[in-house]
N, C-alpha and C. Protein backbone atom coordinates (compact mmCIF):
# COMPACT_ATOMS: atom_id res chain seq x y z
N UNK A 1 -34.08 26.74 104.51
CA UNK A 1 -33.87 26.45 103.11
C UNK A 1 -32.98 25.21 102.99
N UNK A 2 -33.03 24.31 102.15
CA UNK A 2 -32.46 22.99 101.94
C UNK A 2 -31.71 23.48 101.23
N UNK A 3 -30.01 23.07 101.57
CA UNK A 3 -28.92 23.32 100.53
C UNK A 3 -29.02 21.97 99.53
N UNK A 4 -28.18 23.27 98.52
CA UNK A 4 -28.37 22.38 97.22
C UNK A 4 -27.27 21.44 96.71
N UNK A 5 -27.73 20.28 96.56
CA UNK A 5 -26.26 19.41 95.99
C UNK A 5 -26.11 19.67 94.56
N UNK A 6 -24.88 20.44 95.09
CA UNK A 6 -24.28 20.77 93.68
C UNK A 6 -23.89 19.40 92.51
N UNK A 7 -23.42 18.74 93.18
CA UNK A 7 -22.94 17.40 92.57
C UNK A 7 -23.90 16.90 91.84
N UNK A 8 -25.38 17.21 92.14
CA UNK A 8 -26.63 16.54 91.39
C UNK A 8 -27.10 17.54 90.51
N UNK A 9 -26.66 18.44 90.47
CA UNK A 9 -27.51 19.29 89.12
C UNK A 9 -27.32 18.99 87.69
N UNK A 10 -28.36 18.96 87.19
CA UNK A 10 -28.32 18.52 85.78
C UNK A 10 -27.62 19.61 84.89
N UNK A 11 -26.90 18.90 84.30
CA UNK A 11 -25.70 19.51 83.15
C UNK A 11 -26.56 20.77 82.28
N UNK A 12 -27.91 20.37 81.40
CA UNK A 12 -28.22 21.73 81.61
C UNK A 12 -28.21 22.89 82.02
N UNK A 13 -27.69 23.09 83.37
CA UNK A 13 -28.05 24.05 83.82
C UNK A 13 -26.59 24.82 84.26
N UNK A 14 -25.24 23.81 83.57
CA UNK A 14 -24.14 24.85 83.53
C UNK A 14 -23.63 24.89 82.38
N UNK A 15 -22.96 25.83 82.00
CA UNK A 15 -22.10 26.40 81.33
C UNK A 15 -20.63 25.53 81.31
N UNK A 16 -20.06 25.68 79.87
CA UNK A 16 -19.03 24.96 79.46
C UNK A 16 -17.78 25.53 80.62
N UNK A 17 -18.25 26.64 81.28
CA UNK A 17 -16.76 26.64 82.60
C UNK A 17 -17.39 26.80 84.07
N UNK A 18 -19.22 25.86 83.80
CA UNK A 18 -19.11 25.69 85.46
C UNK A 18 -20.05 26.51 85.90
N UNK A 19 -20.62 27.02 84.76
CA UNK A 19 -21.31 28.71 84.96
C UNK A 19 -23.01 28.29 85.45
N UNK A 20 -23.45 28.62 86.12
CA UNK A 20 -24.81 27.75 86.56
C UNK A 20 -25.38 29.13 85.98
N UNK A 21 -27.16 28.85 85.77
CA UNK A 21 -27.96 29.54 84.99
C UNK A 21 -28.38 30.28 86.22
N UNK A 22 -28.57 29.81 87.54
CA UNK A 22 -29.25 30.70 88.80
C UNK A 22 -28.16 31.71 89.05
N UNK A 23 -26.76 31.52 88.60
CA UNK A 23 -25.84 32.76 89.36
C UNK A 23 -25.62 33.69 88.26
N UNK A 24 -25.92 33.47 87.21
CA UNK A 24 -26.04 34.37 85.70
C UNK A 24 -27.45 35.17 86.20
N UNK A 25 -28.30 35.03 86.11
CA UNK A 25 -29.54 35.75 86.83
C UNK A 25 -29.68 36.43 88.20
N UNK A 26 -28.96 35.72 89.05
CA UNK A 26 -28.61 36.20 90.27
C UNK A 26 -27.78 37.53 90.17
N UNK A 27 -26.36 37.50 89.23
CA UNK A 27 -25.58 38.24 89.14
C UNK A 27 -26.19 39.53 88.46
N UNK A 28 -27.05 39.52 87.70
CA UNK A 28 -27.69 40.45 86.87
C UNK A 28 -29.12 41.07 87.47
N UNK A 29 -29.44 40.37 88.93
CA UNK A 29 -30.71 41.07 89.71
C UNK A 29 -31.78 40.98 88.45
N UNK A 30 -32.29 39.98 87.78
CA UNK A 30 -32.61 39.93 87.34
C UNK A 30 -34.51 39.91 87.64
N UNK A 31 -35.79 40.09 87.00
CA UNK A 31 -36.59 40.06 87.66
C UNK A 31 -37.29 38.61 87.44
N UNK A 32 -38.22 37.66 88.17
CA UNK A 32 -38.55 36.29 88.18
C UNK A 32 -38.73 36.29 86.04
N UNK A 33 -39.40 36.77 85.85
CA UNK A 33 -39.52 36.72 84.17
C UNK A 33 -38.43 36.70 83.39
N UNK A 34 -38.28 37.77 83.69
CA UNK A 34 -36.85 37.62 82.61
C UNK A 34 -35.53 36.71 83.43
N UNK A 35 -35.77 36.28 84.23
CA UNK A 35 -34.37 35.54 84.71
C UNK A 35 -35.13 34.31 84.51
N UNK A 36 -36.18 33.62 84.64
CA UNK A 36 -37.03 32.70 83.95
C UNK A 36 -36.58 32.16 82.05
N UNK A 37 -36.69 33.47 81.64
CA UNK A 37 -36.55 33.65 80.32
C UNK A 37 -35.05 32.73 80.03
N UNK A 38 -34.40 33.76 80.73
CA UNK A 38 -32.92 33.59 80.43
C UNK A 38 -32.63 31.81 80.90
N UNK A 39 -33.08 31.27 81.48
CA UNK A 39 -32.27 30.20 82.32
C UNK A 39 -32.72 29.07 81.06
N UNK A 40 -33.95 29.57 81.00
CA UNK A 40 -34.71 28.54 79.35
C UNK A 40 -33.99 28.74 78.31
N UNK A 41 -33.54 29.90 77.99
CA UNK A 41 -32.83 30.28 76.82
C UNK A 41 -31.11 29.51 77.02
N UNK A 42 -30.75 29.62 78.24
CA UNK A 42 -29.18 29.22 78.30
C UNK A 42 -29.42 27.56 78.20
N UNK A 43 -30.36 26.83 78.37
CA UNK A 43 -30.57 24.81 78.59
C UNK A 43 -31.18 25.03 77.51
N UNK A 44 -31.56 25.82 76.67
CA UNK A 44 -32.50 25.57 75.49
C UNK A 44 -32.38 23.98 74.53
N UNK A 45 -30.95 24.01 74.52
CA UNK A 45 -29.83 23.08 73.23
C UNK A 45 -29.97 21.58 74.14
N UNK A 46 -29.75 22.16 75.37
CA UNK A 46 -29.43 21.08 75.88
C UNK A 46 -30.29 20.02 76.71
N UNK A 47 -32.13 20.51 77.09
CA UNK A 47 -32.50 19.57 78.06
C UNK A 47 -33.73 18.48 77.44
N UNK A 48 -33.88 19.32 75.73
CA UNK A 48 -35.42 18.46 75.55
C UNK A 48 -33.88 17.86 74.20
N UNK A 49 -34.52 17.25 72.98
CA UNK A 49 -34.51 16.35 71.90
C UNK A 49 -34.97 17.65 70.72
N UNK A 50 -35.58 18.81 70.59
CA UNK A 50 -36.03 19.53 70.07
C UNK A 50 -35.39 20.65 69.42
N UNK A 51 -34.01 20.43 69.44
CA UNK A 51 -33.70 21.64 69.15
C UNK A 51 -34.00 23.02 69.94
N UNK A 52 -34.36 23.24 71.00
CA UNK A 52 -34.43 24.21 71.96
C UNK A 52 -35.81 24.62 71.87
N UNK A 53 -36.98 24.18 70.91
CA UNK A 53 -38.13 24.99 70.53
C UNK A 53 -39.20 24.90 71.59
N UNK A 54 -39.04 23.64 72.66
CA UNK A 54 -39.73 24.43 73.43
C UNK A 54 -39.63 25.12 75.03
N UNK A 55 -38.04 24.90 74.82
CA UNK A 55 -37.56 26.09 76.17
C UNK A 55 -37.48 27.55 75.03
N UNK A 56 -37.25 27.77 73.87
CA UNK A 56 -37.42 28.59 73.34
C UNK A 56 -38.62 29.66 73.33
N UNK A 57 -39.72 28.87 73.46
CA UNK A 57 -41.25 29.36 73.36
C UNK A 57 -41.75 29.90 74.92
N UNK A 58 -40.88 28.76 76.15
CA UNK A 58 -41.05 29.33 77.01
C UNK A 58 -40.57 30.25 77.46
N UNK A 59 -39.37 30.66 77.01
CA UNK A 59 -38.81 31.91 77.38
C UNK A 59 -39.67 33.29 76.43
N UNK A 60 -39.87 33.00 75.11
CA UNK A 60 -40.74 33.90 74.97
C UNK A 60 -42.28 34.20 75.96
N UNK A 61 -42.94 33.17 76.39
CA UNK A 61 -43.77 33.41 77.09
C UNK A 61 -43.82 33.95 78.24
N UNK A 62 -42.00 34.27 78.76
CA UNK A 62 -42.20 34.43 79.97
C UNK A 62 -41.94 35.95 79.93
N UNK A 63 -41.07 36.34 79.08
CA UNK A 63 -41.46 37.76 78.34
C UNK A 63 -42.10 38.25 78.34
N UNK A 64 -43.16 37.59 77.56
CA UNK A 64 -44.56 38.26 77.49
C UNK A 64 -45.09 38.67 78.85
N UNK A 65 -45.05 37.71 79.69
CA UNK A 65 -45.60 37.73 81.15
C UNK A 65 -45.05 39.28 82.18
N UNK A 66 -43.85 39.22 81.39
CA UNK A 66 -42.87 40.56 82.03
C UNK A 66 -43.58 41.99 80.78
N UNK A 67 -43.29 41.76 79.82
CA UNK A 67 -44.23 42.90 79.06
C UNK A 67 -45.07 43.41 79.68
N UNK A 68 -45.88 42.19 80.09
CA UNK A 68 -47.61 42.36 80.57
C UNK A 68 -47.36 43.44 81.86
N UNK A 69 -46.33 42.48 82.81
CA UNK A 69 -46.24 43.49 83.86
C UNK A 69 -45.63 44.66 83.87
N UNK A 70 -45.29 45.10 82.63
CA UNK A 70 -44.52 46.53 82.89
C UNK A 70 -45.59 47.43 82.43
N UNK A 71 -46.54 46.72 81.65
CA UNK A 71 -47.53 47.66 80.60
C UNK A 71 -48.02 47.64 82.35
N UNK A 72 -48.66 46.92 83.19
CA UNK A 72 -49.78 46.95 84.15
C UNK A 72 -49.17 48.06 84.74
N UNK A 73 -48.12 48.15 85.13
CA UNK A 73 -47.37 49.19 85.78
C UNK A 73 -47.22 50.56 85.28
N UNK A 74 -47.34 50.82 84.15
CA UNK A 74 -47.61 52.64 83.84
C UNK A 74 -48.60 52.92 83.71
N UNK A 75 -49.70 51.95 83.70
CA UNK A 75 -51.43 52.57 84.17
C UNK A 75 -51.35 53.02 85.11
């Protein structure tokens, strides 16, 4: 695995004390969807010009994707 330079990550992706979006998901065992969800939802403000609408949409979609798999799972 290639370590990661911390020094190069785009500001998106922390928190006003440093807080990165992979160790918020990490910390919460989160599953690929919804920790997907979440990382779009936390850069929402901050990575497009849009007002968050379309890391917004993707985090709903990725929801959905997790819905999907929980419905597949009690068949």
């Amino acid at each position: 695995m290639v370590p990661i330079d911390l020094d190069n990550i785009p500001t998106y992706y922390k928190g006003k004390n440093g807080y990165m979006a992979k160790d918020v998901v990490q910390n919460f065992d989160l599953s690929y969807n919804v920790g997907t969800a979440v990382t779009y939802l936390l850069r929402s403000k901050n990575k497009h010009n849009d007002g968050g609408l379309e890391d917004i949409q993707k985090a709903i979609n990725h929801l959905n994707f997790e819905l999907d798999r929980l419905k597949d799972d009690t068949i």
